[in-house]
Protein backbone atom coordinates (compact mmCIF):
# COMPACT_ATOMS: atom_id res chain seq x y z
CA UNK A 1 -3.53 -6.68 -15.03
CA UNK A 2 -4.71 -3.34 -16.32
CA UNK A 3 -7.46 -1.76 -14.41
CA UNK A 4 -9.63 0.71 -16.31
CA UNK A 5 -7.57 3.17 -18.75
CA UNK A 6 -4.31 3.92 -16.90
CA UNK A 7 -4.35 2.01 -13.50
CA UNK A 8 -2.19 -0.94 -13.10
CA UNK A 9 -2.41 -3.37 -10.16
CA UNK A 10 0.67 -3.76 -8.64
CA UNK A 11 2.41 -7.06 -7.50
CA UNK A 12 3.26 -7.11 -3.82
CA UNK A 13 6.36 -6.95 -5.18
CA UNK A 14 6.18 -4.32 -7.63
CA UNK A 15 4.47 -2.13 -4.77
CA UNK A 16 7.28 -2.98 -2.12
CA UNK A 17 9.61 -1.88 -4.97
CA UNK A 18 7.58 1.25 -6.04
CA UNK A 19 6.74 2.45 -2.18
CA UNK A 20 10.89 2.19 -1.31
CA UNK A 21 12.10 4.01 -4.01
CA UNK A 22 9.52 6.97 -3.07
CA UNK A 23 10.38 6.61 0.60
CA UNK A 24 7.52 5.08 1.76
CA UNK A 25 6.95 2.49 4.36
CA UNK A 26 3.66 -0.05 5.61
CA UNK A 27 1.96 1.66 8.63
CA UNK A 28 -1.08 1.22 10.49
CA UNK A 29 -3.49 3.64 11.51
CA UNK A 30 -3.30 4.27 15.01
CA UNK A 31 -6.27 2.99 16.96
CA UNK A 32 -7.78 0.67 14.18
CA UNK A 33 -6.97 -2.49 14.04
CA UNK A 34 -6.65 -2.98 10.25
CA UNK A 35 -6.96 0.02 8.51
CA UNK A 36 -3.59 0.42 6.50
CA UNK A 37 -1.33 3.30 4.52
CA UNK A 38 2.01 3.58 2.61
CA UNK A 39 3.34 7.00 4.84
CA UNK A 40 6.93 8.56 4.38
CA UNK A 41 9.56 6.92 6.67
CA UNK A 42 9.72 9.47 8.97
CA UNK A 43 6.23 8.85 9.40
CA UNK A 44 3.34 10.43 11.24
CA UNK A 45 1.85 10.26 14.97
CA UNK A 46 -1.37 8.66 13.71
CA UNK A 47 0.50 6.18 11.60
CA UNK A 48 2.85 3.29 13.30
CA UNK A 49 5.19 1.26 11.03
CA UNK A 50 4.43 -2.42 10.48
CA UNK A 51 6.35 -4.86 8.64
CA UNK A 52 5.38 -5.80 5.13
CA UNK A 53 4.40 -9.06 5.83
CA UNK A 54 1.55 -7.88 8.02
CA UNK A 55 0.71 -4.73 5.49
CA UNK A 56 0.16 -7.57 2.92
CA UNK A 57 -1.67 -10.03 5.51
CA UNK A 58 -4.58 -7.04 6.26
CA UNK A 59 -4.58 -6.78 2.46
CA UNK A 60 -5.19 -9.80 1.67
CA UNK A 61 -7.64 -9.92 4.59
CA UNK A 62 -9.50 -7.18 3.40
CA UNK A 63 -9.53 -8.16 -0.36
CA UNK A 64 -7.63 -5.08 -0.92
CA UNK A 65 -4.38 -4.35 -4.07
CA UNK A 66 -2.62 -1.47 -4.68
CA UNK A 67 -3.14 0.20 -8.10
CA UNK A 68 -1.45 2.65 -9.42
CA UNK A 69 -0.09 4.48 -12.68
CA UNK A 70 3.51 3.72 -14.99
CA UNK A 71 4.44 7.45 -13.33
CA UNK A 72 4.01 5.93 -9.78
CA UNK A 73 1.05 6.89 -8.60
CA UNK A 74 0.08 4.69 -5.66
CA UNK A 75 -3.76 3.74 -4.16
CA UNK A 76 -4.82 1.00 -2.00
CA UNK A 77 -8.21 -0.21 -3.22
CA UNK A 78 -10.62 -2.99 -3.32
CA UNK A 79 -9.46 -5.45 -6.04
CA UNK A 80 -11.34 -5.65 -8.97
């Protein structure tokens, strides 16, 4: 599905994909309870790792999909 001019929504798998191959990993931002980011594995102190499964479940949850360019440009936004 293309979004506007250039922005593509990613599949969950298409954005697992995408966020490995630039190093990335799910993470949640410390004390929230749902508010989510794609950080570099080595991470930062205001961002735990979580497993995909739950990244996805708090997106879904939140009506949220990553969207993003062919040159890999990622953004978690409300779908459209």
């Amino acid at each position: 599905m293309t979004v506007g001019k250039d922005l593509h929504k990613y599949s969950v798998k298409e954005a697992r994909e995408w966020a490995t191959k630039k190093g990335l990993e799910p993470g949640l931002v410390s004390q929230t309870q749902d508010s989510i980011r794609l950080v570099a594995k080595d991470g930062t102190e205001r961002v735990k790792p979580i497993d995909w499964d739950s990244f996805f479940s708090i997106m879904d949850k939140k009506g949220l999909a990553i969207y993003g360019t062919k040159e890999g440009w990622m953004r978690i936004m409300k779908k459209k």
